[in-house]
C-alpha atoms as a PDB file:
ATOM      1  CA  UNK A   1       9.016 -11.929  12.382  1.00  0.00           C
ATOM      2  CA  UNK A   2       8.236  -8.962  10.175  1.00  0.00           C
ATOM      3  CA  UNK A   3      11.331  -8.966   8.272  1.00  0.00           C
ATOM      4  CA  UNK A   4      10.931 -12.844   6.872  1.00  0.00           C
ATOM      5  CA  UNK A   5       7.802 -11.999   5.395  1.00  0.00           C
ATOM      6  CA  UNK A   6       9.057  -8.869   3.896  1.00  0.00           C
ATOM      7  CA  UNK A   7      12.285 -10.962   3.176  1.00  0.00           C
ATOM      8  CA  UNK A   8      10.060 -13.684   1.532  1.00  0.00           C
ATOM      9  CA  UNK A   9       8.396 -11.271  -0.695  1.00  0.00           C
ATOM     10  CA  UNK A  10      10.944  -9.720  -1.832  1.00  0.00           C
ATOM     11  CA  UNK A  11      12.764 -13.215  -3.082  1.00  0.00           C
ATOM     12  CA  UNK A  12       9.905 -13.734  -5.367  1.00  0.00           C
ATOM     13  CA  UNK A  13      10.499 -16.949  -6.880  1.00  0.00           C
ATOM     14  CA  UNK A  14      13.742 -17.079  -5.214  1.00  0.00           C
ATOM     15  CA  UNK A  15      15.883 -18.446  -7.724  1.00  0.00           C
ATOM     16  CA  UNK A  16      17.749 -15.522  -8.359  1.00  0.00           C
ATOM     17  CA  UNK A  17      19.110 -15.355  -4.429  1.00  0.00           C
ATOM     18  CA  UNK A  18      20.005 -18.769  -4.323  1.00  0.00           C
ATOM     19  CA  UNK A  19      22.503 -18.307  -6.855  1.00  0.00           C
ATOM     20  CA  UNK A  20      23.520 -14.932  -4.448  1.00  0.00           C
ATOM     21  CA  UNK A  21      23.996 -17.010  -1.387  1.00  0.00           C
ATOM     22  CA  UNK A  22      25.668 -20.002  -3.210  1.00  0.00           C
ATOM     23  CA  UNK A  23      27.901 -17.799  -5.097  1.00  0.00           C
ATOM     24  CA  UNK A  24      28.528 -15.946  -1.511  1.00  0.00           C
ATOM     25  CA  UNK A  25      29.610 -19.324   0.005  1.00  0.00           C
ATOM     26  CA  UNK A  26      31.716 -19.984  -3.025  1.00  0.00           C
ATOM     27  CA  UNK A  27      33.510 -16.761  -2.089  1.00  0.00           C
ATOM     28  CA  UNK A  28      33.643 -17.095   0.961  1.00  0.00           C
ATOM     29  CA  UNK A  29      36.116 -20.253   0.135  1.00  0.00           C
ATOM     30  CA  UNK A  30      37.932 -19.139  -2.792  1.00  0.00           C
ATOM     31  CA  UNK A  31      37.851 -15.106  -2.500  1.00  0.00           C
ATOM     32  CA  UNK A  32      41.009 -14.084  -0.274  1.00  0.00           C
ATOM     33  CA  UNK A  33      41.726 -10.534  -0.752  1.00  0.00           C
ATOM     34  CA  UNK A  34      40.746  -8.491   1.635  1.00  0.00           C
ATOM     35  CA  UNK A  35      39.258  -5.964  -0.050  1.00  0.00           C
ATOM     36  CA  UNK A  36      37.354  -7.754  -1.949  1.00  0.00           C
ATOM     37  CA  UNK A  37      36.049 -10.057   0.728  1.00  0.00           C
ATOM     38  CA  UNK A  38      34.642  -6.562   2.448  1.00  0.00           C
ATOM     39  CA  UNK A  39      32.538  -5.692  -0.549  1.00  0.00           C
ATOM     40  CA  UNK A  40      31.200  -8.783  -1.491  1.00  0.00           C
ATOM     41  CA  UNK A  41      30.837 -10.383   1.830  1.00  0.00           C
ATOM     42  CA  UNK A  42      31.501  -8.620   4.718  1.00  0.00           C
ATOM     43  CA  UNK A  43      29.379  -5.287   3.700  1.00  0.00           C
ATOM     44  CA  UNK A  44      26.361  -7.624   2.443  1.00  0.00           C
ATOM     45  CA  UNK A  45      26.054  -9.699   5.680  1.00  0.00           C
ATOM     46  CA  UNK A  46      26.382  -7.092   8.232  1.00  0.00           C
ATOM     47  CA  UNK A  47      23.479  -5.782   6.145  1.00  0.00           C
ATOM     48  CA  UNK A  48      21.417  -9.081   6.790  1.00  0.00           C
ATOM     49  CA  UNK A  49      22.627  -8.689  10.386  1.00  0.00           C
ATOM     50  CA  UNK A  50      20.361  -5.236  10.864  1.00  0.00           C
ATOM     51  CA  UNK A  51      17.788  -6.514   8.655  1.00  0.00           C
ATOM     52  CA  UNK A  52      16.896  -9.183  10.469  1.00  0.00           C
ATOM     53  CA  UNK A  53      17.426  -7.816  14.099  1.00  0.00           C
ATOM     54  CA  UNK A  54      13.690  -7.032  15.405  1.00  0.00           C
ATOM     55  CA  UNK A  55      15.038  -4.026  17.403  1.00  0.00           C
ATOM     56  CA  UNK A  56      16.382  -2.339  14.171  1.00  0.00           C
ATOM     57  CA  UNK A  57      12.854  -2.822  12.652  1.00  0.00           C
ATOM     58  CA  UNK A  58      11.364  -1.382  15.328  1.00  0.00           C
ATOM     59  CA  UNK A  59      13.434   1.514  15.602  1.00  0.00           C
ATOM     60  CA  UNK A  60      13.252   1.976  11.375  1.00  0.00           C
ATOM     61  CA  UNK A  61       9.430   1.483  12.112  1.00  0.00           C
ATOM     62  CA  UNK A  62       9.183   4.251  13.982  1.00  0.00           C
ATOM     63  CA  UNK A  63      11.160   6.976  12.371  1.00  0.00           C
ATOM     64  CA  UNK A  64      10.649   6.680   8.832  1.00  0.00           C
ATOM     65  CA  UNK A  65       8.155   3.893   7.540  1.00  0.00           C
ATOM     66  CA  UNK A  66       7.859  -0.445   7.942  1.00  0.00           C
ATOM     67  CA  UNK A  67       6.489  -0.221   4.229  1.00  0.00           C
ATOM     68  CA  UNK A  68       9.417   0.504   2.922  1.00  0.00           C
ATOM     69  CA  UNK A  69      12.258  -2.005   4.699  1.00  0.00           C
ATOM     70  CA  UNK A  70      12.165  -3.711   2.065  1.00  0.00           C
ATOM     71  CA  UNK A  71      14.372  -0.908   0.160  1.00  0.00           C
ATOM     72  CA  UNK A  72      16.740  -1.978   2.710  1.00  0.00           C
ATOM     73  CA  UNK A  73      17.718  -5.090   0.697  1.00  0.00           C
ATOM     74  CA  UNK A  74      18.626  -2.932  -2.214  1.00  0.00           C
ATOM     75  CA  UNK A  75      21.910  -2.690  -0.703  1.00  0.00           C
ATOM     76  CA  UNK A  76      22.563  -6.143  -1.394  1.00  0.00           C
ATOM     77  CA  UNK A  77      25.074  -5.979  -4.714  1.00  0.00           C
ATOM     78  CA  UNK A  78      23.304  -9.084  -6.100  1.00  0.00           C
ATOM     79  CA  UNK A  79      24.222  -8.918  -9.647  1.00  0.00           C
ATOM     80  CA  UNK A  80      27.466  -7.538  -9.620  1.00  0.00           C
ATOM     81  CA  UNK A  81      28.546 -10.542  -6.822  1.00  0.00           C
ATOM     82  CA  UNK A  82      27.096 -13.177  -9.331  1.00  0.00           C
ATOM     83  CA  UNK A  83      28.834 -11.540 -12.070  1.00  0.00           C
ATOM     84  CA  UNK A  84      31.946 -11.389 -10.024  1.00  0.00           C
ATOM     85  CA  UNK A  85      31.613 -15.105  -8.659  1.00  0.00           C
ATOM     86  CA  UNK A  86      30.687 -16.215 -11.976  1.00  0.00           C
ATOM     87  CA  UNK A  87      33.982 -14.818 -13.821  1.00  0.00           C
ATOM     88  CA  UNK A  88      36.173 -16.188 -11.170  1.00  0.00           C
ATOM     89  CA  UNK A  89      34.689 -19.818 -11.563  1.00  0.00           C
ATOM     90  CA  UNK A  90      35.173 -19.199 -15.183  1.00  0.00           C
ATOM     91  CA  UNK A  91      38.687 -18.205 -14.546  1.00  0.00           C
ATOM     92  CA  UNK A  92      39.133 -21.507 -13.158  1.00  0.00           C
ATOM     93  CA  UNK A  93      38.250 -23.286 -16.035  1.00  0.00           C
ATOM     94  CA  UNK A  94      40.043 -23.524 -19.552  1.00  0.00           C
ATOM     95  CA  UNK A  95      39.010 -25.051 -23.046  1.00  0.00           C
ATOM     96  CA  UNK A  96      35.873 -26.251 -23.368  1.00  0.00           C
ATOM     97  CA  UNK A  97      34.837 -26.217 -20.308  1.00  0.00           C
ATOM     98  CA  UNK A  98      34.762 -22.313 -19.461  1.00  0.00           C
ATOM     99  CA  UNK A  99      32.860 -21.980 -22.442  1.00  0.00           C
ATOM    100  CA  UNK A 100      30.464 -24.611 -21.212  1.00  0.00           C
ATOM    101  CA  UNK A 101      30.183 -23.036 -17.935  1.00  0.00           C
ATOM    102  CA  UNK A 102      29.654 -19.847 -19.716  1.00  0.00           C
ATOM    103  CA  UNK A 103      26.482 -20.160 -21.764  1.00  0.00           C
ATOM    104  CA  UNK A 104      25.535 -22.459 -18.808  1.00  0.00           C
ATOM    105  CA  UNK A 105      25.445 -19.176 -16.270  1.00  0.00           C
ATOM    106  CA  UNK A 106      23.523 -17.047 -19.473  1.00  0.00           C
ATOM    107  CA  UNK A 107      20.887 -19.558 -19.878  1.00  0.00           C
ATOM    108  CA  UNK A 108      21.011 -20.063 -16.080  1.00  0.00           C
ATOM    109  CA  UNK A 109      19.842 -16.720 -15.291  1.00  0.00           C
ATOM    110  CA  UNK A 110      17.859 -15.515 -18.502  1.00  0.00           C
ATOM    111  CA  UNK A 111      15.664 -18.902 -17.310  1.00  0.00           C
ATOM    112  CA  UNK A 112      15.306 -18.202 -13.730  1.00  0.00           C
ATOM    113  CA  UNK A 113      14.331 -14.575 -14.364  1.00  0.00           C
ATOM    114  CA  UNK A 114      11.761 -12.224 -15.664  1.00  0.00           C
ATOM    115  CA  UNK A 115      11.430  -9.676 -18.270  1.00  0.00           C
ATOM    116  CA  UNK A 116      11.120  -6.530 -16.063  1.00  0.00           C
ATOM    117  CA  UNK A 117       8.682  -5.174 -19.252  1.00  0.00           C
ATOM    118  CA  UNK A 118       6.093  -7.768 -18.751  1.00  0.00           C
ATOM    119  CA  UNK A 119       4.666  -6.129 -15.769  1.00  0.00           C
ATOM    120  CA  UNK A 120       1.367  -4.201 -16.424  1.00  0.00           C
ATOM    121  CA  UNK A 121       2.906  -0.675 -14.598  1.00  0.00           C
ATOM    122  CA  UNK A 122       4.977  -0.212 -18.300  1.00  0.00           C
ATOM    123  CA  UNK A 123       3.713   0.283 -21.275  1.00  0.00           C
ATOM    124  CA  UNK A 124       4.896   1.056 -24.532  1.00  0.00           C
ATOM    125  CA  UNK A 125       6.241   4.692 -24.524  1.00  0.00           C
ATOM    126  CA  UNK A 126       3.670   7.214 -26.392  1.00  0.00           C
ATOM    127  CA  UNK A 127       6.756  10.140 -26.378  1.00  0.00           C
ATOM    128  CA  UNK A 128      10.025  11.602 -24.636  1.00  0.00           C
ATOM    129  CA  UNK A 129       8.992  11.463 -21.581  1.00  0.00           C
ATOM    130  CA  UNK A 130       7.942   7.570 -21.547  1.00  0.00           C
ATOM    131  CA  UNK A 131       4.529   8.614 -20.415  1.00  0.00           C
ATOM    132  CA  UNK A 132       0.882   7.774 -21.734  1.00  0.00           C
ATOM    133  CA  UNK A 133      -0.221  10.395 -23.810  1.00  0.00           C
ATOM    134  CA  UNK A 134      -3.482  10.922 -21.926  1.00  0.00           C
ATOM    135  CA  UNK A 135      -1.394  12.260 -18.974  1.00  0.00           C
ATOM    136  CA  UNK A 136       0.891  14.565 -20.845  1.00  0.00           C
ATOM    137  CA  UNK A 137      -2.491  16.091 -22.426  1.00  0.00           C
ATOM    138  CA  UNK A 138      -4.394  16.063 -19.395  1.00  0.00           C
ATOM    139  CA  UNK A 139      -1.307  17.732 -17.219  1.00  0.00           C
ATOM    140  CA  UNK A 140      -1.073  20.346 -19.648  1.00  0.00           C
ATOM    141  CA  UNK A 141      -4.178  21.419 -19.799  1.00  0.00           C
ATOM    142  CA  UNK A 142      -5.300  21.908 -16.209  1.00  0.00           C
ATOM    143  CA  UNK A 143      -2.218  23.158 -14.634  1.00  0.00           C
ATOM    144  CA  UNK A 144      -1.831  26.745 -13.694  1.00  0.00           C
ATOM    145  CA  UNK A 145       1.476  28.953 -13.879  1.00  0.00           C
ATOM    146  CA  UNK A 146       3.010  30.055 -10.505  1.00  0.00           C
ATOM    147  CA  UNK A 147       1.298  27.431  -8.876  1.00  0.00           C
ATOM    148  CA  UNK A 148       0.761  23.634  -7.883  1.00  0.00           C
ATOM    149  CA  UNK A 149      -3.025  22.511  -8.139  1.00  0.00           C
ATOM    150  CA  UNK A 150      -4.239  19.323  -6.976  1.00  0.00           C
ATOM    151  CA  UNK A 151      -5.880  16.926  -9.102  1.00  0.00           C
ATOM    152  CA  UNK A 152      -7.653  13.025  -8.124  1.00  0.00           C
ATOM    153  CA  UNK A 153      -6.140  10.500 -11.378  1.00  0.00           C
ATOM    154  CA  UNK A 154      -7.101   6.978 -11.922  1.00  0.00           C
ATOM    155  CA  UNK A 155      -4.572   4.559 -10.480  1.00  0.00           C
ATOM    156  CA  UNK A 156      -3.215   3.380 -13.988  1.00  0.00           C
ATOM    157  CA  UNK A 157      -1.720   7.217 -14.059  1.00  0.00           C
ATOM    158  CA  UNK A 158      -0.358   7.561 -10.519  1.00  0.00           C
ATOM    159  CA  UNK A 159       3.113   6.203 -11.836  1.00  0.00           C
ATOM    160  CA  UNK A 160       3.427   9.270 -14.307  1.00  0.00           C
ATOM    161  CA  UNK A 161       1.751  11.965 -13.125  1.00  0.00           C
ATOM    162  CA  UNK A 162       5.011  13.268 -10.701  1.00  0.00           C
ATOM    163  CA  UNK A 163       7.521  12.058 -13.470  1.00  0.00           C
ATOM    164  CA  UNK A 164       5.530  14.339 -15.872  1.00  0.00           C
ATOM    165  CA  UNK A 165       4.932  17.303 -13.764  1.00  0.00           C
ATOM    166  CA  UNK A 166       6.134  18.789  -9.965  1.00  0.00           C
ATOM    167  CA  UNK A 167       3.047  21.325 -10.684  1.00  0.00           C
ATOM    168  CA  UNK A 168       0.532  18.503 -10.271  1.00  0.00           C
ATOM    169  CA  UNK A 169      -0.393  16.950  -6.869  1.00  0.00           C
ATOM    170  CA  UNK A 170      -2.330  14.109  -5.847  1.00  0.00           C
ATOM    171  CA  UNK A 171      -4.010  13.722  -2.884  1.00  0.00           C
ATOM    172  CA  UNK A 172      -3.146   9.741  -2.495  1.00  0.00           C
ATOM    173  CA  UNK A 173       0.597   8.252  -3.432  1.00  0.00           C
ATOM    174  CA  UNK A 174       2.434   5.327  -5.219  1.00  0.00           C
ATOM    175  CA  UNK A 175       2.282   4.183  -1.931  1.00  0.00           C
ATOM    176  CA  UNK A 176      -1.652   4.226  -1.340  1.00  0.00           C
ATOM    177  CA  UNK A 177      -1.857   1.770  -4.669  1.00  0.00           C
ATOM    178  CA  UNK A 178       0.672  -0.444  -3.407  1.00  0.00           C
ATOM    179  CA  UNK A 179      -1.150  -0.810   0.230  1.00  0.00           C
ATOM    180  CA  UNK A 180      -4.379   0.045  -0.575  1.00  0.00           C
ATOM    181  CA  UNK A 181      -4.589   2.268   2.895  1.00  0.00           C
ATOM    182  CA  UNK A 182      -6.364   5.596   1.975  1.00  0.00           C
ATOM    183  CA  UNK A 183     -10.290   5.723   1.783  1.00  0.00           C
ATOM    184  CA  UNK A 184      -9.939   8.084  -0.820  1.00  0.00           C
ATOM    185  CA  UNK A 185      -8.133   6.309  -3.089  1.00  0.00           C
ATOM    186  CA  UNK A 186      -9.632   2.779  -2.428  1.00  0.00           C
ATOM    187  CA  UNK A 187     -12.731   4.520  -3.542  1.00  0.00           C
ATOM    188  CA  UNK A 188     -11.757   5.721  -6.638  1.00  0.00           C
ATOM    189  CA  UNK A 189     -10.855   2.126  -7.915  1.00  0.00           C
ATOM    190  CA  UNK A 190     -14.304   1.094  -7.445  1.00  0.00           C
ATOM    191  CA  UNK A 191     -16.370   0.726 -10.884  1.00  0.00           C
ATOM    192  CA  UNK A 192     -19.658   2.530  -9.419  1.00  0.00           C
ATOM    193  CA  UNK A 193     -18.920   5.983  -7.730  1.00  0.00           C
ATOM    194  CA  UNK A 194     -21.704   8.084  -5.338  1.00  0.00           C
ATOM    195  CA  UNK A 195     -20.869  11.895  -6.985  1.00  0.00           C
ATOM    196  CA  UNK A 196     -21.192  12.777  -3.588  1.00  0.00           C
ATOM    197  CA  UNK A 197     -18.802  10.550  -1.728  1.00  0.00           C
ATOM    198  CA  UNK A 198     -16.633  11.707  -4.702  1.00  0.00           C
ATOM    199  CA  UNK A 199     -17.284  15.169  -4.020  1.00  0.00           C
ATOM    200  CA  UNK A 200     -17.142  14.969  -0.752  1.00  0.00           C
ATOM    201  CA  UNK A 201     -13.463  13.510  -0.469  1.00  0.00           C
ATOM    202  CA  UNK A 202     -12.423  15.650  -3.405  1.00  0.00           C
ATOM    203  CA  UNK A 203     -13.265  18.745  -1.104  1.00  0.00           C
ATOM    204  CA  UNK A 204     -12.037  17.369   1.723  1.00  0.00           C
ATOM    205  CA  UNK A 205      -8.768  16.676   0.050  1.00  0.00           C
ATOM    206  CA  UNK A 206      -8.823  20.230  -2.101  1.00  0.00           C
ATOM    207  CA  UNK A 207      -8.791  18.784  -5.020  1.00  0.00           C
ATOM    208  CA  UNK A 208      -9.088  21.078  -8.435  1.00  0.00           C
ATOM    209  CA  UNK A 209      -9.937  18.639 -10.393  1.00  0.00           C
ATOM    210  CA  UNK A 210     -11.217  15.110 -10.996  1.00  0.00           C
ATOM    211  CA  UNK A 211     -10.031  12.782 -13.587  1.00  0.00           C
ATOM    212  CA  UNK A 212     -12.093   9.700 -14.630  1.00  0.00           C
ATOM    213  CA  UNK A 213     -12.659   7.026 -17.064  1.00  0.00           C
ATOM    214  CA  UNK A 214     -15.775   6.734 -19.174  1.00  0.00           C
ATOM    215  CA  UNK A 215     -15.683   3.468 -17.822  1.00  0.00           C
ATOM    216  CA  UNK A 216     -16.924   4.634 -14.384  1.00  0.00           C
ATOM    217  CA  UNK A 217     -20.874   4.947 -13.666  1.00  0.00           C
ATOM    218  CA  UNK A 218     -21.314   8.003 -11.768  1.00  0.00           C
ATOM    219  CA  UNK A 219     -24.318   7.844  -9.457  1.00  0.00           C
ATOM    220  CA  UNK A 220     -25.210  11.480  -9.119  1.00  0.00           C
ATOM    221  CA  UNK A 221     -25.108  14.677 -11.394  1.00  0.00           C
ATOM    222  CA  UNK A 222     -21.512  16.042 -10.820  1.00  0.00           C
ATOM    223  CA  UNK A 223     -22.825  19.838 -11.723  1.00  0.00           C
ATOM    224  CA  UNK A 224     -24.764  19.402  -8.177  1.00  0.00           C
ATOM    225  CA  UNK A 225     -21.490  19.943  -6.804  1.00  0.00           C
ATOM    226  CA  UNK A 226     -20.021  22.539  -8.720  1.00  0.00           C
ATOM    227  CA  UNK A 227     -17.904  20.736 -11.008  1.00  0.00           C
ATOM    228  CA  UNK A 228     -18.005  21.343 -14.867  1.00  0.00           C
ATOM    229  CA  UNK A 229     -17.095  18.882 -17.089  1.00  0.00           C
ATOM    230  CA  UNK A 230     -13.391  20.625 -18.315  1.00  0.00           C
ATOM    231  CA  UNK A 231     -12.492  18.299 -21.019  1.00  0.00           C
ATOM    232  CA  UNK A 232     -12.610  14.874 -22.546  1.00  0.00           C
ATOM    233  CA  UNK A 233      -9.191  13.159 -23.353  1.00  0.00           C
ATOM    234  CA  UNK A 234      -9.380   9.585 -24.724  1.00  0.00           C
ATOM    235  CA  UNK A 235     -11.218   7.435 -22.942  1.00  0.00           C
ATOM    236  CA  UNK A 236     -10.903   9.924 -19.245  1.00  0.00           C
ATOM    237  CA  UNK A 237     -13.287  12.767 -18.886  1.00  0.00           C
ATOM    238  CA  UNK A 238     -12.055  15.964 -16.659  1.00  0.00           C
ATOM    239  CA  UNK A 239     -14.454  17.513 -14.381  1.00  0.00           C
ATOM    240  CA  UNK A 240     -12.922  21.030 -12.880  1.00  0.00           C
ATOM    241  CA  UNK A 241     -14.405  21.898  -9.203  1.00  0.00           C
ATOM    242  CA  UNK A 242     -15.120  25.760  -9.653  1.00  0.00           C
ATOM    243  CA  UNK A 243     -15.521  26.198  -5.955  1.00  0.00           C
ATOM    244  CA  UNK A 244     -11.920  26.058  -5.904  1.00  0.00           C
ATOM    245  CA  UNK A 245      -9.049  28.757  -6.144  1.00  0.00           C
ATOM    246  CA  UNK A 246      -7.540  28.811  -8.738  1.00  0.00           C
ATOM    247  CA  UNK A 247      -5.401  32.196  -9.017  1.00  0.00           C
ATOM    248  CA  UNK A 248      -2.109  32.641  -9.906  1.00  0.00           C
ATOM    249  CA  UNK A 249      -0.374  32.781  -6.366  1.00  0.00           C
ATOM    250  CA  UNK A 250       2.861  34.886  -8.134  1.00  0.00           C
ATOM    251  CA  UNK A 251       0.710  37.474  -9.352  1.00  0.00           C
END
């Protein structure tokens, strides 16, 4: 079934949800107020009960998206029910014990956990907006007042673009990086790019402008196609497509 793969990947090294379900069961024995019982307990596992029923995948398929199910599981108050658990086992204890039990639970968790920092989609914040640099420059510079243009960014910027600026559009998504689904987009990652295939899904996409790394070899001169290199910032040059409009649409 769908869901216990998506299930499965979203337990990553599933250490963290064992302690969820065996903290669950531990409620489920010592936890007797109602109340309580609902939010930690009854609320979670009617939420398992829709995950996991193939018709309600089907059905959340179909109207909004299978990518992201997953999100489903977000409703799952994981840390707050092992914090919970965890102060009522301590509450059971006294002396040395509790205090056992407590750095016991701290090192349990710090261990079977990861730094959320060490993934390569953060990076050390270059200003106030917790941005790279390169995209606050770049954003700045080719958008246009009273307008949204579109613009084709490496995938390392995807993330920050649209926290940056509503002005600036892409024509591919978060969710094209994480799925790797749009032509356009799977060939921008590539390390040799045809200027025109690059043109050519640029236009098709109406795209204002082209961001790439120096990194890139371009095979093709991109002034064949109209575009004029804007701007170099860091390491990413900016090529502007002048076949494209570009007027102020509140004027």
């Amino acid at each position: 079934m769908e869901a216990f793969t998506i299930f499965h990947k979203y337990m990553g090294t599933g250490l963290i949800l064992i302690w969820y379900f065996a903290v669950v069961i531990y409620l489920f024995e010592k936890e007797k107020r109602k109340n309580i019982r609902i939010l930690f307990l009854y609320l979670p596992m009617l939420v398992l009960f829709f995950f996991f029923n193939p018709l309600f995948y089907r059905l959340y398929d179909h109207f909004i998206d299978g990518a992201t199910y997953f999100r489903m599981l977000w409703l799952l108050p994981v840390s707050s029910t092992l914090a919970f658990g965890f102060l009522c086992m301590l509450h059971e204890q006294k002396g040395r014990r509790r205090l056992f039990l407590a750095g016991g639970g701290v090192a349990l968790i710090m261990l079977t956990g990861t730094l959320v920092y060490s993934s390569p989609l953060y990076s050390k914040a270059d200003n106030l907006h917790h941005v790279p640099w390169e995209v606050v420059e770049i954003c700045d510079e080719i958008r246009v007042e009273g307008r949204e243009v579109v613009a084709a960014f490496p995938e390392e910027f995807l993330l920050y673009v649209r926290q940056y600026s509503a002005e600036i559009c892409m024509p591919y998504s978060r969710e094209n990086m994480l799925e790797n689904y749009d032509e356009f987009f799977q060939f921008m990652v590539g390390q040799e790019l045809s200027v025109e295939q690059l043109a050519a899904f640029a236009k098709k996409a109406g795209c204002h402008y082209v961001i790439l790394s120096k990194e890139k070899k371009l095979l093709g001169d991109m002034t064949a196609y109209d575009y004029e290199l804007l701007d170099q910032v860091g390491e990413y040059l900016v090529f502007r497509d002048n076949s494209q409009d570009f007027r102020n649409t509140l004027e």
